[in-house]
Protein backbone atom coordinates (compact mmCIF):
# COMPACT_ATOMS: atom_id res chain seq x y z
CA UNK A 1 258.19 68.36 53.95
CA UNK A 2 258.80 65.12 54.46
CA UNK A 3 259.91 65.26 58.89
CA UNK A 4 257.17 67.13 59.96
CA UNK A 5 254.56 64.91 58.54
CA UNK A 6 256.43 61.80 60.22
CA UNK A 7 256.23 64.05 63.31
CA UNK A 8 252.91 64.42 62.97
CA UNK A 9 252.37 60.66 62.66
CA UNK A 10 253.97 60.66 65.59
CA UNK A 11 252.05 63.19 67.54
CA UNK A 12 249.27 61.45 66.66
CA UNK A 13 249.53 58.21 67.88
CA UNK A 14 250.36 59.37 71.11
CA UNK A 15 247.33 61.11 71.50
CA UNK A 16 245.35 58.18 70.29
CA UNK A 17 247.45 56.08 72.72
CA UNK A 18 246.86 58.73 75.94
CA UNK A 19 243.27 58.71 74.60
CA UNK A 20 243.12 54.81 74.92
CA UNK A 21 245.29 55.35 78.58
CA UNK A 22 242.54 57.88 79.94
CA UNK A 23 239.53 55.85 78.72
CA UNK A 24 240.83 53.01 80.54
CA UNK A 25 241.61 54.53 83.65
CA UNK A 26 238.36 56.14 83.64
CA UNK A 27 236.64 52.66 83.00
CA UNK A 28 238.63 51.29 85.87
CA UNK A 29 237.67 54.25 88.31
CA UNK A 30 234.34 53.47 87.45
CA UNK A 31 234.39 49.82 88.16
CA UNK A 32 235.59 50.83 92.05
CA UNK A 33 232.78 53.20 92.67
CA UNK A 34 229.71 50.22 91.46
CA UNK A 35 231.92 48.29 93.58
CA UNK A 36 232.00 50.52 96.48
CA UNK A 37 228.03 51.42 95.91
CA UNK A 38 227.66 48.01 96.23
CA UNK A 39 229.12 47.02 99.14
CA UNK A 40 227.30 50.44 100.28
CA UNK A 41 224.12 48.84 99.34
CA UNK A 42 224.21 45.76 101.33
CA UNK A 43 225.11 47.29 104.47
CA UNK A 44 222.05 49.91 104.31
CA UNK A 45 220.00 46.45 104.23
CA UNK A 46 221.06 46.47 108.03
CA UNK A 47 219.42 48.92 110.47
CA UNK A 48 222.26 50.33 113.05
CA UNK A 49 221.94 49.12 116.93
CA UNK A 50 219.66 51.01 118.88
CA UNK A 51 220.91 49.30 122.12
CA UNK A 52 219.75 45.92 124.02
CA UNK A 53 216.24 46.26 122.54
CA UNK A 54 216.48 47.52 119.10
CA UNK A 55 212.29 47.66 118.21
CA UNK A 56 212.69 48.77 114.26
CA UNK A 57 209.63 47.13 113.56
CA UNK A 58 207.31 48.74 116.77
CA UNK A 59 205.69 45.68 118.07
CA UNK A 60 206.64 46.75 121.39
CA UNK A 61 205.26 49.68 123.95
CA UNK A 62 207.71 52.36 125.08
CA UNK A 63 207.28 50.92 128.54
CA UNK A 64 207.88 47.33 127.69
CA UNK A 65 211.03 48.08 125.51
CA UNK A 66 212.47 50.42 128.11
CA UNK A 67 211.93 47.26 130.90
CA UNK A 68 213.17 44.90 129.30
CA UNK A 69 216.35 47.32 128.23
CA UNK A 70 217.09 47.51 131.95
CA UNK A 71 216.60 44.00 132.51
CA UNK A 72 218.98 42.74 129.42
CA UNK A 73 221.66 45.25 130.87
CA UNK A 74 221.48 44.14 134.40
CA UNK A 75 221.98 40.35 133.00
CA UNK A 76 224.68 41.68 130.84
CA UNK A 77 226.41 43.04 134.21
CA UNK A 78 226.36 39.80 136.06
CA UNK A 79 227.19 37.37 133.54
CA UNK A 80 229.70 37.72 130.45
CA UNK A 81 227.05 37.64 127.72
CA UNK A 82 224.53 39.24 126.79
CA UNK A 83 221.28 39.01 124.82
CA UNK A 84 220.06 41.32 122.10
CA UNK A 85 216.31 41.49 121.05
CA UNK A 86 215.62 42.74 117.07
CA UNK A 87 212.76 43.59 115.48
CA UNK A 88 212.54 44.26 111.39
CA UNK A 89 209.59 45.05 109.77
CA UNK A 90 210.76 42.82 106.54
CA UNK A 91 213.83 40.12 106.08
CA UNK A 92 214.01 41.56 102.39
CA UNK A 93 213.96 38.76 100.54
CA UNK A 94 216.15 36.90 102.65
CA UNK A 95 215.85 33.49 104.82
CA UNK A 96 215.42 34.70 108.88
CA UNK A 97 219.06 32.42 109.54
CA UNK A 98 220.93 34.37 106.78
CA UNK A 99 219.69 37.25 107.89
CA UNK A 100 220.73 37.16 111.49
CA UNK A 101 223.89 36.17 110.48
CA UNK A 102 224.55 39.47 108.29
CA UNK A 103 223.11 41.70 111.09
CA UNK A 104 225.69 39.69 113.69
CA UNK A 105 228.33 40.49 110.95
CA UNK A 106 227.18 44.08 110.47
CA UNK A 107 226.78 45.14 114.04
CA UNK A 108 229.92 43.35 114.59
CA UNK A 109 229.19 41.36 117.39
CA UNK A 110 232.18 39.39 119.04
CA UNK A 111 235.02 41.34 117.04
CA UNK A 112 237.09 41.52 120.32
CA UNK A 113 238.20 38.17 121.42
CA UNK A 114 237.44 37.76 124.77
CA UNK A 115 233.71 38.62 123.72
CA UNK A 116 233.99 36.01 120.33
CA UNK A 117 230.12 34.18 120.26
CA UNK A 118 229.27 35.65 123.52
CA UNK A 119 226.13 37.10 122.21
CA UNK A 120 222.13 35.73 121.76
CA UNK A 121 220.05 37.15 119.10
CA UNK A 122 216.23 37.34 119.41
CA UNK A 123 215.08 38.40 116.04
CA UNK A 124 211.09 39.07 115.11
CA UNK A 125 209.89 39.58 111.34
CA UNK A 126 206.84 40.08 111.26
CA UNK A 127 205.87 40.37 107.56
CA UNK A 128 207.12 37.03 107.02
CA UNK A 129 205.80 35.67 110.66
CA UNK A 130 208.77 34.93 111.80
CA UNK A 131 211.40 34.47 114.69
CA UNK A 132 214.46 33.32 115.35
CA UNK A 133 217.11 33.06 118.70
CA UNK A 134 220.62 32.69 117.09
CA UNK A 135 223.32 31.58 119.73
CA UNK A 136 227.10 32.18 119.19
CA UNK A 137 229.36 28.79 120.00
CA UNK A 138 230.75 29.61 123.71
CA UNK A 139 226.76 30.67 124.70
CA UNK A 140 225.30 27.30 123.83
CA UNK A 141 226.70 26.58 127.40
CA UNK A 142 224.33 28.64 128.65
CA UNK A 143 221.28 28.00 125.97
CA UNK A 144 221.01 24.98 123.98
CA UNK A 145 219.69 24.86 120.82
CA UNK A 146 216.76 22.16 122.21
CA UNK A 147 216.62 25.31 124.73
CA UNK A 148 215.75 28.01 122.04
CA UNK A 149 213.50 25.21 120.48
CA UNK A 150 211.41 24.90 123.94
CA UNK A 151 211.38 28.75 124.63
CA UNK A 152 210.24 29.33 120.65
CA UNK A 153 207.61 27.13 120.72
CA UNK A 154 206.31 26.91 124.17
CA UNK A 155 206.91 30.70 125.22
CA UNK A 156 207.12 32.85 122.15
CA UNK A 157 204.53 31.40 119.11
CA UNK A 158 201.49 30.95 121.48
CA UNK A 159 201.96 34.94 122.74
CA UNK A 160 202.18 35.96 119.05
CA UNK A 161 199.22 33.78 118.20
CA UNK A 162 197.17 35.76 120.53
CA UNK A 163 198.24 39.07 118.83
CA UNK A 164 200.68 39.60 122.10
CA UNK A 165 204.16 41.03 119.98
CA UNK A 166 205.85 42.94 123.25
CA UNK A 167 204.28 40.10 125.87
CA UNK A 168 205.85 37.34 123.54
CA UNK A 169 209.10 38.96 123.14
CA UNK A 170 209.34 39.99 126.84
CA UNK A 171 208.18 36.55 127.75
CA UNK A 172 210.86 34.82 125.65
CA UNK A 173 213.52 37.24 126.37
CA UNK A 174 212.92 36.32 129.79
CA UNK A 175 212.36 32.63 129.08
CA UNK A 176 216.14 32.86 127.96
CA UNK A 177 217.40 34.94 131.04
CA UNK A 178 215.80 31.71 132.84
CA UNK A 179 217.82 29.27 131.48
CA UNK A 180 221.24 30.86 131.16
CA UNK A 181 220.86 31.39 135.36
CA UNK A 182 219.55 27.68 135.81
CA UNK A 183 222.68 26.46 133.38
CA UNK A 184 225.34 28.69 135.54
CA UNK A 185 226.68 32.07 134.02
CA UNK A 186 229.79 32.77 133.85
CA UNK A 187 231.65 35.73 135.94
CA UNK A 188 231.95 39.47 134.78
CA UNK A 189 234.94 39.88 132.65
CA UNK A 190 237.36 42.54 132.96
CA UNK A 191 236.95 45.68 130.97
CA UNK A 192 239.30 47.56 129.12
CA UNK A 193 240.01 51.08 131.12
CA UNK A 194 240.45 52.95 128.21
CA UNK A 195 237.43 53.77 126.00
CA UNK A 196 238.29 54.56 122.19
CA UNK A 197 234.76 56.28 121.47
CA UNK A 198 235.73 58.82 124.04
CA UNK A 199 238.85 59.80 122.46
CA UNK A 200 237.27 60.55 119.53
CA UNK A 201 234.42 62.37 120.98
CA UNK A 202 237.16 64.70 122.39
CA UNK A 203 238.84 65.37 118.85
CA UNK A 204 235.09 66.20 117.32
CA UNK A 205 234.25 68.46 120.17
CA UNK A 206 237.19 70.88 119.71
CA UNK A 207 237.08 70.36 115.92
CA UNK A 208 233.05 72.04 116.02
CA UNK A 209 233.87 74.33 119.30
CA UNK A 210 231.42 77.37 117.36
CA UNK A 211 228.85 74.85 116.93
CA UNK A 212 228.19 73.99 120.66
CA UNK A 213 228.91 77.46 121.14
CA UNK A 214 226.10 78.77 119.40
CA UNK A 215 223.59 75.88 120.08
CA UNK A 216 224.34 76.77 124.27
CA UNK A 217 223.44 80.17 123.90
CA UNK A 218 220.13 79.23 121.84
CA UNK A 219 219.51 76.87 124.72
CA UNK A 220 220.19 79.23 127.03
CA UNK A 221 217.39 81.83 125.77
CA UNK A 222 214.37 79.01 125.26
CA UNK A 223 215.61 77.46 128.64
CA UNK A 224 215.07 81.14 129.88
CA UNK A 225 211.88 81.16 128.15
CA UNK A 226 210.89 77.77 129.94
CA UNK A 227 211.96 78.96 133.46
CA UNK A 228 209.23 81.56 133.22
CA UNK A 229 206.29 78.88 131.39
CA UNK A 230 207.32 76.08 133.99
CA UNK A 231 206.75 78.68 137.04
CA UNK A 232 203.15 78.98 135.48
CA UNK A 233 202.75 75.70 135.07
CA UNK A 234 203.57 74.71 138.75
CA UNK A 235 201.76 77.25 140.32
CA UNK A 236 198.64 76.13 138.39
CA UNK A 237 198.65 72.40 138.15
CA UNK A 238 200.25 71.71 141.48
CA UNK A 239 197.82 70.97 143.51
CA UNK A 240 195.94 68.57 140.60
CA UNK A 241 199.36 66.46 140.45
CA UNK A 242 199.62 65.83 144.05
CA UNK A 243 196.06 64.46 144.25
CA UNK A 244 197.39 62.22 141.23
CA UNK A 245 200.53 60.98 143.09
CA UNK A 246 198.88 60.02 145.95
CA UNK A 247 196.51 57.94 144.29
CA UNK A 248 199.12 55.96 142.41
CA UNK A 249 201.23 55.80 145.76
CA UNK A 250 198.39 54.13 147.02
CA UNK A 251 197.60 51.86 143.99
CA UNK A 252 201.85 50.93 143.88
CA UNK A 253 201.84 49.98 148.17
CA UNK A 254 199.05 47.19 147.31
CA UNK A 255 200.81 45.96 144.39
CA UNK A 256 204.49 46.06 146.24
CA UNK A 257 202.69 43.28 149.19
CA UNK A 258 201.20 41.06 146.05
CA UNK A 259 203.50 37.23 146.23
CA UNK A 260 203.50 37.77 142.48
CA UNK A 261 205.82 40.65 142.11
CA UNK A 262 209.42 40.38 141.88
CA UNK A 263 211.52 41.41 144.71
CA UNK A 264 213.39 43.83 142.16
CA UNK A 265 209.58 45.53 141.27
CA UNK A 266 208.86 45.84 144.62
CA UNK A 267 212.09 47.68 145.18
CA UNK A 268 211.35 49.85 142.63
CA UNK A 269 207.60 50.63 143.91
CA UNK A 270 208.99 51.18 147.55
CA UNK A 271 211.62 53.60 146.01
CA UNK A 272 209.46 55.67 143.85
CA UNK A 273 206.86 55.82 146.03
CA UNK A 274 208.92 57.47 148.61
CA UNK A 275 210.31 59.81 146.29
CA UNK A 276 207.12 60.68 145.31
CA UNK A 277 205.89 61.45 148.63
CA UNK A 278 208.58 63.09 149.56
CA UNK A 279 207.95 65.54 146.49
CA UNK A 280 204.25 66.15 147.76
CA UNK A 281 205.45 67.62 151.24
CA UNK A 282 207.50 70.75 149.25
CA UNK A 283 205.87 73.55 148.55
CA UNK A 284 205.48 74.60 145.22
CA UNK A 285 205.95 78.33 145.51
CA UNK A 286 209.26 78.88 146.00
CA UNK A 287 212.09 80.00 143.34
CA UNK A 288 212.99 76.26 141.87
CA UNK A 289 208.76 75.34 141.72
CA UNK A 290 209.03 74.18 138.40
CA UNK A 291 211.99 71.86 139.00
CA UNK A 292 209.77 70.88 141.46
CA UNK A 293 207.16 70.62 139.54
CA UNK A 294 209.02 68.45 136.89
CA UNK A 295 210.35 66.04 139.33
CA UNK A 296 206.78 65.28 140.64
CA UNK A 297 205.25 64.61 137.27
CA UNK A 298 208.63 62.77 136.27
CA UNK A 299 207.56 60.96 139.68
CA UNK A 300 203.76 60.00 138.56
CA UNK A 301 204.76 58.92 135.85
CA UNK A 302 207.17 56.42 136.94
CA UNK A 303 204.97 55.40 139.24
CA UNK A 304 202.48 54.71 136.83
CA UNK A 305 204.83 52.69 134.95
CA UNK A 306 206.25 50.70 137.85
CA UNK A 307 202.41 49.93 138.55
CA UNK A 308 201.73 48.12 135.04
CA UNK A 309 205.25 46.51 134.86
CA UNK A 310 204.03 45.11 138.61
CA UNK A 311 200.52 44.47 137.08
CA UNK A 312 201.51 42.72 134.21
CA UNK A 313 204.38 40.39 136.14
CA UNK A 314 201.41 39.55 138.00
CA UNK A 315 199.18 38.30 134.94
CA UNK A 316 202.02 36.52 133.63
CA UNK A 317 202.38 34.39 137.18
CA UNK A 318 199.35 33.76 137.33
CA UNK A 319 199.24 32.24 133.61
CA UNK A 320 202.22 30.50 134.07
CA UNK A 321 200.65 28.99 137.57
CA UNK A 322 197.37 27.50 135.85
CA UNK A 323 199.42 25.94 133.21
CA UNK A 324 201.76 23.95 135.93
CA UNK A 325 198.93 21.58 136.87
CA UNK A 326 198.30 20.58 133.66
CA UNK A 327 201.71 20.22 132.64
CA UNK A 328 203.18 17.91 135.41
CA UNK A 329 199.90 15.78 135.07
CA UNK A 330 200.76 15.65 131.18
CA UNK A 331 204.02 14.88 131.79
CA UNK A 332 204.30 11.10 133.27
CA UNK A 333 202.15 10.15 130.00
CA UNK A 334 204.90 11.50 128.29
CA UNK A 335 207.20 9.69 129.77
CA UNK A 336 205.94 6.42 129.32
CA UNK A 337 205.25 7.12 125.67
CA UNK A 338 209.03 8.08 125.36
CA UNK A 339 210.42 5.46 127.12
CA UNK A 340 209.19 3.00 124.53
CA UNK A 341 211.14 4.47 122.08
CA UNK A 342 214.20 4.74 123.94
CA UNK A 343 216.49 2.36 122.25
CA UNK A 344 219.66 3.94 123.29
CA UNK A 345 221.62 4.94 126.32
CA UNK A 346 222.09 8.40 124.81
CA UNK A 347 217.87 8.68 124.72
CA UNK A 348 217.73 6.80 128.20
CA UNK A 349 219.79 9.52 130.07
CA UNK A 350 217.87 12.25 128.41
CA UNK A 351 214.88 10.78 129.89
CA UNK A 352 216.58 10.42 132.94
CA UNK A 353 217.62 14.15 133.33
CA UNK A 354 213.78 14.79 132.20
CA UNK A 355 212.39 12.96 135.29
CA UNK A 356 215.02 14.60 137.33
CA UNK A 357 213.62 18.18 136.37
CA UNK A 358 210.06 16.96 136.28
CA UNK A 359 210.93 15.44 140.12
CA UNK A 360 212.90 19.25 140.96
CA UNK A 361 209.84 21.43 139.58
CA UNK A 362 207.18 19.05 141.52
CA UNK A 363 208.89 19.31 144.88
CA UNK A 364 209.26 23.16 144.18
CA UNK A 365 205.42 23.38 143.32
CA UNK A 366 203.90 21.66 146.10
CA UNK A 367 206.69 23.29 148.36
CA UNK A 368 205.57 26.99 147.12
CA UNK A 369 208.76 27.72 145.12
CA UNK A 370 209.24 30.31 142.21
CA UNK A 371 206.39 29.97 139.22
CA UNK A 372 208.91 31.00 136.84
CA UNK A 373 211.60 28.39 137.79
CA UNK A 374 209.25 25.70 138.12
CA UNK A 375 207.84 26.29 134.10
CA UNK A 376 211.23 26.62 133.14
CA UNK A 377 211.60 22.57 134.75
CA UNK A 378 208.28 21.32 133.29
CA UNK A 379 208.98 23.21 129.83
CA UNK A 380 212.79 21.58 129.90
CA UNK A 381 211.39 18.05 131.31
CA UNK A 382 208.84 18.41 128.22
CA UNK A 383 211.31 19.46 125.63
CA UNK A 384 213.67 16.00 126.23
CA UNK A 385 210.79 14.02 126.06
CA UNK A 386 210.20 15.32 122.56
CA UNK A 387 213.23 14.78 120.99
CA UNK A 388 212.73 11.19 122.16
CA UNK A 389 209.24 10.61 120.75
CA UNK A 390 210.81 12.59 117.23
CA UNK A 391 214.06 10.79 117.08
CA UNK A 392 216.04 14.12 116.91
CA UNK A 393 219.66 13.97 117.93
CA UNK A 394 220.19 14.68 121.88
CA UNK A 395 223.11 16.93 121.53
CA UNK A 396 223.32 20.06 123.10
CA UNK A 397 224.42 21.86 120.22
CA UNK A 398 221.10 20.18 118.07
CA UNK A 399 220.02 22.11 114.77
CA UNK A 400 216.72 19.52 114.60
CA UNK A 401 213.23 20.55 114.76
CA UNK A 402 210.95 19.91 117.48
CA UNK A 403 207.26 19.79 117.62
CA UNK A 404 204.37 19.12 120.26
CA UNK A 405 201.22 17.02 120.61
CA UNK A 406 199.22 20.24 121.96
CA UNK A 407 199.35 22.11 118.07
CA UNK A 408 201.93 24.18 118.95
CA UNK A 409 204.11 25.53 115.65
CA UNK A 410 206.67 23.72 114.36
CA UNK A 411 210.14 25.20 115.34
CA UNK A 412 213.34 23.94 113.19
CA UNK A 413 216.92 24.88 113.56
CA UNK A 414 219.07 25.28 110.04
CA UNK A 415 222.77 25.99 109.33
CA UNK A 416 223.73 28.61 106.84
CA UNK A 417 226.65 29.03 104.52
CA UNK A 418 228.41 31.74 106.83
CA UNK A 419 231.61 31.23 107.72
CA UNK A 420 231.53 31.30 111.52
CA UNK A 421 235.27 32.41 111.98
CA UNK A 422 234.33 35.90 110.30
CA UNK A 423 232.31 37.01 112.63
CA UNK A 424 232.57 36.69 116.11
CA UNK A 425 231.80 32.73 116.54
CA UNK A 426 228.27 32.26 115.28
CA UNK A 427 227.88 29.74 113.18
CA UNK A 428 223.68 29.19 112.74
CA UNK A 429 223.04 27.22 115.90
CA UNK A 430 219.76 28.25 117.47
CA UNK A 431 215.92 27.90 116.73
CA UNK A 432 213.68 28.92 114.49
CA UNK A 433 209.93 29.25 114.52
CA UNK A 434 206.23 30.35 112.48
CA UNK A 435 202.89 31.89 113.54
């Protein structure tokens, strides 16, 4: 009797010991998943990219996101960086430099080196009435910090002040577009010819071959089902829509000989409208009538679309135009003002490349040069003249705040406690500003 109960001692203190084993494995499997939740967590504080324009928080119009989409891609072509507008509803708790930073990090912005801090962040809150342009290191080149500043406060706040979300980030996204060209950008670099996304779009597609499969030949029966509707349609409504296309043809071919439109817009106009009327001189009843049909509306549309993008590049001009006067006329006082409190050579050559842009933008104003360019002179010529008068440091890549005699918001720059090297080279330089 007396070996089987030592056995059983035995037995039993390995089963207490396995018991202790498995309770401890089970704590640490436990610990990994909060862990992972966690880290799970934080990134679902980040909305995912929705492109160049990425409106979360709808301050924009369809129309005025989708233009300024096109016009951030085309300056992404012809330069190597590019700029990315963001709007949140709500910064959740965080400060508007931290969280740019994190959505950089998130959306993994300058992971590849050859595109390290070649990004610029617009970023809108508007529960907490705020916005922010973040630069990455090699961009500053291109935008300044005393740059974002001038664009922030001069171009952005007073848009937002007036209840005018889309026209102030459209104006400021444009502001910056402005500057980058005037600094130089730098040439297209070469892409890689191979295309990972694609690769793995290939492996999915044969992985869920029924899926498609099935989802084609449902698409094939309510496309069926269309054919037959969109027949109706045309034969009904056609007449109605041409009468509508002409009068926006018309409307577009006075807007396309208006000095205030772009060249680009008036491309556009000249394009569409031809289209357009090229549409009107097909008969409707015929077998394809209601691709027909679709391609005129598609048309009118457009059309309609080009004609307020043309209309309100127009308003903007002629804004920017009745502020010039006023602006070169305040400018001299500011320069006398500013040249009393230029006690170094660093603050004397600022004020010397101010007069020099205030000189450029006069010549081009009484010589009938570009409105755009010429604010973008004044607005620079402006901007040095108050870091003067503030005593804020002259550097290009400043983090100071600058402010304006004409009540305009005050618009700081702050570092953060990111490290810059883990995530694509920004490191908090940029502007920040309140409405």
């Amino acid at each position: 009797m007396h070996v089987p109960s030592q056995l059983n001692r035995k037995e039993s203190i390995m089963v207490r010991n396995l018991k202790v084993s498995l309770c401890g494995m089970a704590f640490i499997i436990l610990f990994a998943f909060s862990l992972m939740y966690a880290s799970i967590a934080r990134g679902q504080d980040i909305p995912m990219a929705a492109g160049y324009v990425s409106d979360f928080a709808h301050l924009m119009t369809n129309e005025e996101a989708a233009s300024l989409e096109a016009d951030l891609r085309e300056f992404q072509k012809v330069s190597s960086f590019e700029l990315l507008v963001v709007t949140v509803p709500s910064l959740r708790g965080e400060s508007i430099e931290n969280y740019t930073l994190k959505l950089a990090k998130t959306w993994g912005l300058g992971k590849r080196e050859e595109e390290k801090g070649k990004t610029i962040v617009l970023l809108v809150a508007p529960e907490e009435r705020k916005v922010r342009i973040e630069i990455g290191i090699p961009a500053r080149r291109l935008l300044s910090s005393a740059d974002a500043e001038t664009i922030v406060g001069r171009v952005i706040l007073p848009e937002f002040k007036a209840n005018r979300m889309g026209g102030g980030i459209s104006a400021g996204a444009h502001a910056v577009i402005g500057y980058a060209r005037a600094n130089g950008s730098a040439p297209l670099p070469p892409k890689s010819t191979e295309d990972p996304a694609e690769a793995d779009k290939k492996i999915v597609g044969w992985i869920l071959f029924g899926i498609p499969l099935t989802l084609g030949l449902l698409a094939l029966i309510a496309a069926l089902r269309a054919h037959v509707s969109n027949r109706r349609k045309a034969r009904k409504g056609g007449d109605k829509l041409r009468a509508e296309v002409a009068i926006h043809c018309e409307a577009a071919r006075k807007l396309a000989v208006h000095a205030d439109v772009s060249a680009k817009t008036r491309e556009k106009l000249a394009w569409c409208v031809r289209s357009s009327e090229g549409l009107c001189g097909v008969t409707l009843h015929q077998p394809a009538a209601y691709h027909l049909y679709k391609d005129l509306k598609d048309g009118r549309d457009a059309l309609v679309g080009l004609c307020e993008e043309a209309r309100a590049e127009i308003t903007r001009t002629e804004k920017m135009r009745e502020r010039i006067p006023a602006q070169l006329n305040e400018f001299p006082k500011r320069l006398m003002a500013a040249q009393l409190l230029a006690n170094t050579d660093e603050k004397r050559e600022l004020l010397a490349r101010a007069e020099a842009k205030y000189e450029e933008a006069r010549r081009q104003s009484e010589g009938g040069g570009d409105v755009g360019m010429v604010n973008i002179l004044i607005l620079a010529a402006l901007a040095h003249c108050d870091h003067v008068e503030n005593g804020a440091p002259c550097s290009e890549a400043s983090s100071s705040s600058a402010s304006s005699e004409d009540g305009r918001d005050h618009a700081d720059t702050s570092s953060s406690d990111f490290d810059s090297e883990s995530f694509g080279g920004f490191d908090g330089g940029g502007a920040t500003g309140s409405w």
